[in-house]
Protein backbone atom coordinates (compact mmCIF):
# COMPACT_ATOMS: atom_id res chain seq x y z
CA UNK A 1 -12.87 1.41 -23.38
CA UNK A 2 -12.35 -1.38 -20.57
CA UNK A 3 -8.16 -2.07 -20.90
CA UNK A 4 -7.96 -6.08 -21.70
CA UNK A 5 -5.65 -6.64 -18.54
CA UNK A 6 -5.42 -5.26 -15.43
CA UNK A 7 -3.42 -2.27 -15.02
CA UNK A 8 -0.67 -2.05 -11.92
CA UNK A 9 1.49 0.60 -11.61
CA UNK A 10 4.80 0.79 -9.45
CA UNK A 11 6.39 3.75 -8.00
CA UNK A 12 10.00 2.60 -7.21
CA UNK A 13 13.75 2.76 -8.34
CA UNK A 14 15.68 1.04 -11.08
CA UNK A 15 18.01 -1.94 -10.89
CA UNK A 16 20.62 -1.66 -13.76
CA UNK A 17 21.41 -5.79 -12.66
CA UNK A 18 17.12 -5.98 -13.66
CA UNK A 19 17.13 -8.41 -10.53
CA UNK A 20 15.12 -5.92 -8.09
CA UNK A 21 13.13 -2.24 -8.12
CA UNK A 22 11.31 -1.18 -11.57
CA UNK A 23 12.80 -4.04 -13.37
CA UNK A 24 11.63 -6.86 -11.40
CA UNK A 25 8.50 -5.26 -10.43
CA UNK A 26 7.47 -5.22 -14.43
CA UNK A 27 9.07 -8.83 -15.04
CA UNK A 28 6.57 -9.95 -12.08
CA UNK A 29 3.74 -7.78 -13.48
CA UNK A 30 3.92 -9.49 -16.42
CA UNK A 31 4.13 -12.94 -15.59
CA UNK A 32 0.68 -12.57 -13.33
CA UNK A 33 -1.21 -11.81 -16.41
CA UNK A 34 -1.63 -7.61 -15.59
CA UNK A 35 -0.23 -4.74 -17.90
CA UNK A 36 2.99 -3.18 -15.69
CA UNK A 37 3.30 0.50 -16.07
CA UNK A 38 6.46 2.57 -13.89
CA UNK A 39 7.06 6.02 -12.33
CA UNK A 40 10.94 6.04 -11.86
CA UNK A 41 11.64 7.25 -8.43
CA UNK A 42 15.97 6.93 -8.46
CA UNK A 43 18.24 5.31 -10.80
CA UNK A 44 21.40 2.94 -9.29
CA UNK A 45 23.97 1.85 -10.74
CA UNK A 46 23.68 -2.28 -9.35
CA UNK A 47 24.59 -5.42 -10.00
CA UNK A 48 25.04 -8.94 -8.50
CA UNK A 49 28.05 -7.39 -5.98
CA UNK A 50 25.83 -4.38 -4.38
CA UNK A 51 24.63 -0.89 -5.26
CA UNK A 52 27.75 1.05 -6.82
CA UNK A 53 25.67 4.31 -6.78
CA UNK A 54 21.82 6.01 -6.53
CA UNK A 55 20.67 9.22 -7.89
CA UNK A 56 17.04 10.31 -7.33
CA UNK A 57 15.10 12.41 -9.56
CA UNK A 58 13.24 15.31 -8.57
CA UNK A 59 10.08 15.29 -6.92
CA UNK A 60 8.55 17.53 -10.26
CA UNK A 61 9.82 14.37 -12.42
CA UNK A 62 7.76 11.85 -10.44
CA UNK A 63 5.03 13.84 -10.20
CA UNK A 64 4.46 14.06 -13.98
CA UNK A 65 5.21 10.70 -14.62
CA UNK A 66 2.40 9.73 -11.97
CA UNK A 67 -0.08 12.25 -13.72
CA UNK A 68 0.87 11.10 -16.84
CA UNK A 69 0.31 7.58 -16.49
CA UNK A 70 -2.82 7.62 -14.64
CA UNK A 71 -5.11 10.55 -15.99
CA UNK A 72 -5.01 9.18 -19.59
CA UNK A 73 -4.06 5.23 -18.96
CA UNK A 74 -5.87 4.93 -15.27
CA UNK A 75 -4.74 2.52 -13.10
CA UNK A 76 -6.30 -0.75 -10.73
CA UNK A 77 -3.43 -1.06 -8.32
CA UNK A 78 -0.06 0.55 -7.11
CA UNK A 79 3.02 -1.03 -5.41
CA UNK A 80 5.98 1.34 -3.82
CA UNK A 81 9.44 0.50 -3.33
CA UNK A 82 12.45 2.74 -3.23
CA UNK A 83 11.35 6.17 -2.47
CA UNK A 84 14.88 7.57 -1.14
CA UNK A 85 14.28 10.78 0.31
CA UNK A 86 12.02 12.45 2.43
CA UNK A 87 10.97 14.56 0.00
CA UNK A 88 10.08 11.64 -2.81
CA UNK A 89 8.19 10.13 -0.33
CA UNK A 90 5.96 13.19 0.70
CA UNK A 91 5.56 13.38 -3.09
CA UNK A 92 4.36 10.29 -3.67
CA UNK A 93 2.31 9.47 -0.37
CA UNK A 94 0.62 12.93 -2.03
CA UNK A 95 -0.45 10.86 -4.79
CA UNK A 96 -1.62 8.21 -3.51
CA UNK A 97 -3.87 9.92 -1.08
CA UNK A 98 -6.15 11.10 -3.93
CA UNK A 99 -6.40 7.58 -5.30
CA UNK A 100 -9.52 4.82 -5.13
CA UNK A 101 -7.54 1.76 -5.64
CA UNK A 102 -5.32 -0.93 -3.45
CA UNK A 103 -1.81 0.41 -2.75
CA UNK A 104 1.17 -2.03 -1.82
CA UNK A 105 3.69 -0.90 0.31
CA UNK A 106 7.15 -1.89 0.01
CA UNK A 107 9.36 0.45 3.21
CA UNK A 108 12.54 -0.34 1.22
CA UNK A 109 15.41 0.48 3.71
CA UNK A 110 18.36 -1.50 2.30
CA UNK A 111 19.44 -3.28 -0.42
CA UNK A 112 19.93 -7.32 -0.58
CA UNK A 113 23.39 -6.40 -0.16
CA UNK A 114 23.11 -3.98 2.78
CA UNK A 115 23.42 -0.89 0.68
CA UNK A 116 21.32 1.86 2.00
CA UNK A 117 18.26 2.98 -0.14
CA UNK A 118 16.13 5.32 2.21
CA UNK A 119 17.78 8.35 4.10
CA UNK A 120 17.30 8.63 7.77
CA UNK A 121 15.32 11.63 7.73
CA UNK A 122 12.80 10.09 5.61
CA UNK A 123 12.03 7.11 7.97
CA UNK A 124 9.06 9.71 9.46
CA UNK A 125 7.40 10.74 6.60
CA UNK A 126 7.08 6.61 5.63
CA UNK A 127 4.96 6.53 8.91
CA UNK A 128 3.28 9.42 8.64
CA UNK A 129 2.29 10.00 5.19
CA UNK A 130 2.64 6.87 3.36
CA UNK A 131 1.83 3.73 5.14
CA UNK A 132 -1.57 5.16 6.03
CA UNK A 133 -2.03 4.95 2.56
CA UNK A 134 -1.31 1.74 1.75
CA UNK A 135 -3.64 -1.27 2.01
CA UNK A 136 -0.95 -3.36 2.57
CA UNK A 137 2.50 -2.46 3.96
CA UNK A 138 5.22 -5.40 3.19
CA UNK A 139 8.29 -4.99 6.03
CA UNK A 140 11.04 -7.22 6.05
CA UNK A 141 12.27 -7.39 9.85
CA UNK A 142 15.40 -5.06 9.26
CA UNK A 143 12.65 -2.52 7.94
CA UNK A 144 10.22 -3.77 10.76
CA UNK A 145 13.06 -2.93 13.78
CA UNK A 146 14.01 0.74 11.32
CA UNK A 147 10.59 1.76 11.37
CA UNK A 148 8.86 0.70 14.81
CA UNK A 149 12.31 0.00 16.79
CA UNK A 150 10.50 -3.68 17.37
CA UNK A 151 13.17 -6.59 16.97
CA UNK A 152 11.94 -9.73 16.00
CA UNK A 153 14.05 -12.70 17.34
CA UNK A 154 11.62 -15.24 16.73
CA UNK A 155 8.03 -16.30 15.19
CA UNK A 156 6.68 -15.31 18.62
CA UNK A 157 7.64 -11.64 17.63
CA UNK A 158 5.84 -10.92 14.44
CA UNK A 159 2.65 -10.96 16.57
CA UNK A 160 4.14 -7.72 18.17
CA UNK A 161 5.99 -6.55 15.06
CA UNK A 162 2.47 -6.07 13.02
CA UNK A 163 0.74 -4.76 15.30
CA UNK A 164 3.37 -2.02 15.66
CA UNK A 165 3.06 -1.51 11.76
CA UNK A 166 -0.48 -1.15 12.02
CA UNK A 167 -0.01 1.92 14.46
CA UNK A 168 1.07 3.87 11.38
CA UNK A 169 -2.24 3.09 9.49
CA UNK A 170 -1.93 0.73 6.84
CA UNK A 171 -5.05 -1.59 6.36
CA UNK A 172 -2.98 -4.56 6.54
CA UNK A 173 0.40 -5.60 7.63
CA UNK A 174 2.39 -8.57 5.95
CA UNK A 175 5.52 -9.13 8.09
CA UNK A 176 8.24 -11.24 6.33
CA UNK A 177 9.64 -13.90 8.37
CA UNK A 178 12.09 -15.11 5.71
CA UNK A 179 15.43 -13.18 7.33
CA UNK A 180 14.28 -15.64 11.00
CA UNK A 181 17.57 -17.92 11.27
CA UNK A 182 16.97 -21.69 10.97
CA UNK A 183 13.56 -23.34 10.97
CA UNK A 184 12.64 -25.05 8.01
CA UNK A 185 9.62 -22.74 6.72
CA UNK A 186 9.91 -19.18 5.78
CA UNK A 187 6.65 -17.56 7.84
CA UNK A 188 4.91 -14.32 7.08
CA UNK A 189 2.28 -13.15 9.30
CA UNK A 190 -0.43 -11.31 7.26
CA UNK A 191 -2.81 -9.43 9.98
CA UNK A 192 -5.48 -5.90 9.77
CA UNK A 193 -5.33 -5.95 13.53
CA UNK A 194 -8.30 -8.55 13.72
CA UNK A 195 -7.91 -11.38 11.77
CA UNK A 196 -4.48 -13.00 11.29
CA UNK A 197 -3.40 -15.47 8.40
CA UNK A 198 0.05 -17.36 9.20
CA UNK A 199 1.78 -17.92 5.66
CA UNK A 200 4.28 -20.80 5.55
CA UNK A 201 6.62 -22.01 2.35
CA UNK A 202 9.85 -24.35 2.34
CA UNK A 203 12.57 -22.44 2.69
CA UNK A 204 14.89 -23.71 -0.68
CA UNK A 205 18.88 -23.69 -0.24
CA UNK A 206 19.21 -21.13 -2.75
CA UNK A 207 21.87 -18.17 -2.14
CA UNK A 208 20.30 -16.61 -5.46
CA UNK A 209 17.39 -14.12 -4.33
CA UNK A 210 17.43 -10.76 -4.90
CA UNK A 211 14.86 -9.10 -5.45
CA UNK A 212 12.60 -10.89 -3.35
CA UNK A 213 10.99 -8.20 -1.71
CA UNK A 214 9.96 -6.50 -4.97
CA UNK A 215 8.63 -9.37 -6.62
CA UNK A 216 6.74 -10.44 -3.74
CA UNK A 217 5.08 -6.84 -3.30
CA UNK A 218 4.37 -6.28 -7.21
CA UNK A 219 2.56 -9.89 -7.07
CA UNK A 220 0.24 -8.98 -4.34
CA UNK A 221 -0.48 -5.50 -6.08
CA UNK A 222 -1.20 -7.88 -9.93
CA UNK A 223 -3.67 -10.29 -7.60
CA UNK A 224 -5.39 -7.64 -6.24
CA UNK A 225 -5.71 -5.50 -9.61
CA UNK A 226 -7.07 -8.91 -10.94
CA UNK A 227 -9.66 -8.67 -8.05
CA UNK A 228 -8.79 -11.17 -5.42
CA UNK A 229 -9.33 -9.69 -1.81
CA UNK A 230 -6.12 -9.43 0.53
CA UNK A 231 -5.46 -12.31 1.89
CA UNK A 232 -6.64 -14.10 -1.33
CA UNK A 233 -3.74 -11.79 -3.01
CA UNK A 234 -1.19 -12.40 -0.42
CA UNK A 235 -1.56 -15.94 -0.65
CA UNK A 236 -1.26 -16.26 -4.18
CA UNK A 237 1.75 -13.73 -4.26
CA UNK A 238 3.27 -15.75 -1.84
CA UNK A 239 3.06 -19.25 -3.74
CA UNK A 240 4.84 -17.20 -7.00
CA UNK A 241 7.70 -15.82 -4.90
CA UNK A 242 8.32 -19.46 -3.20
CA UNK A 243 8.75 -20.51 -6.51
CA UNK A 244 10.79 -18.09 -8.20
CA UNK A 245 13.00 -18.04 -5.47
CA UNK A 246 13.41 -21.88 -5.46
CA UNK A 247 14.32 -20.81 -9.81
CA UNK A 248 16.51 -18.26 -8.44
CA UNK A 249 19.64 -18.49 -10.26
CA UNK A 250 23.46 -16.99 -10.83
CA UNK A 251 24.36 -13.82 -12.45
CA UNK A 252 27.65 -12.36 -11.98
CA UNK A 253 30.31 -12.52 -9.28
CA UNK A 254 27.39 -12.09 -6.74
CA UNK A 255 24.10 -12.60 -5.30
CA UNK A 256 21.76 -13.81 -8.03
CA UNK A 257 18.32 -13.26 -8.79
CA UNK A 258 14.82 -14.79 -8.37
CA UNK A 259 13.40 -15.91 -11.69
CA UNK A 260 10.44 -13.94 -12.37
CA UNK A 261 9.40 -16.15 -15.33
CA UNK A 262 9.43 -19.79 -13.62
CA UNK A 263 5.90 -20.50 -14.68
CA UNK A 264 6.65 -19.83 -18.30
């Protein structure tokens, strides 16, 4: 029987705060009209200060969640985020590989906050194995300069910065510009190698956005589950995180997050 919504699945760690990872990724999910469904990569204990503490779960555990959900559920579209070790991310680029459907990306290196979520020695199975599984990979620039060694100092360098994503095989590369210092856009280049598609928003004087990176991934994997071709789903993903981050709002002593729900 056809499922009535589209069905997106992410692969990624929880956020106790439920500002970023599994939490936000399902908040966003749900907001763009498509049924979210999770595989649990790590569990952290976070909230609006930082990332107290991470545990991951065994490679076994995210394997049968994977199998679970899609051989009896199925599945239109995956996003990844926090993967944490070498090992989880062999696992999961495993996965993916025997998959027909668009995969997001998300190389999650660090934390809002600064807190380490990947381990060094898993920075070359990200390259090898799984971006050359995903249709689109989604670096921020500290990822960007941790994967490819490629600093970006200005809008002249994402140019250089995707093409040095696309080395590692993913169908398309969406480089953030949001972390560029001053200018009063936040610019994303969105580029398979041929075509390129500059994406440009206000930047809003809002402190409160974590989770940013999430939400922004998990909407481009709901777009294209609902059928809308890359830079179609980019576009529109981009347009919901502008606005949920201009909705971002406080929680706690800290950084708050975006507001997932804005529309509603």
């Amino acid at each position: 029987m056809k499922p009535l919504k589209p069905l997106v699945l992410t692969v990624a760690g929880s956020d106790s705060g439920g500002g970023a990872g599994i939490q936000a990724d399902l908040k966003t999910m749900l907001a763009l009209g498509t049924h979210g469904m999770s595989v649990v990569t790590a569990v952290t204990a976070q909230n609006s200060l930082g990332v107290q503490g991470a545990w991951e779960l065994p490679p076994e555990a995210v394997r049968a969640q994977f199998r679970s959900v899609v051989d009896d559920i199925g599945v239109h579209a995956v996003k990844t985020g926090m993967l944490a070790s070498a090992p989880l991310v062999r696992t999961v680029a495993g996965l993916l590989a025997g998959l027909d459907v668009p995969v997001v990306v998300d190389p999650v290196g660090v934390s809002k906050h600064g807190d380490a979520l990947l381990a060094a020695t898993a920075l070359d199975s990200v390259r090898q194995e799984l971006l050359p599984t995903a249709t689109v990979a989604t670096p921020n620039l500290d990822e960007v300069a941790q994967l490819t060694g490629v600093v970006v100092e200005g809008e002249d360098d994402l140019r250089a910065a995707a093409a040095a994503i696309l080395e590692f095989g993913p169908r398309w590369a969406l480089v953030k510009g949001g972390h560029l210092p001053g200018g009063a856009d936040a610019v994303d280049l969105l580029t398979d190698g041929r075509e390129e598609h500059w994406l440009r928003a206000p930047r809003h004087d809002n402190r409160h956005t974590h989770g940013t990176g999430c939400t922004l991934a998990s909407a481009v994997a709901a777009y294209l589950a609902r059928g809308l071709s890359v830079p179609e789903a980019v576009r529109a993903a981009k347009e919901y995180v502008t606005g949920a981050i201009a909705a971002g709002f406080p929680l706690g002593s800290g950084l708050g997050p975006v507001d997932h729900g804005w529309r509603l």
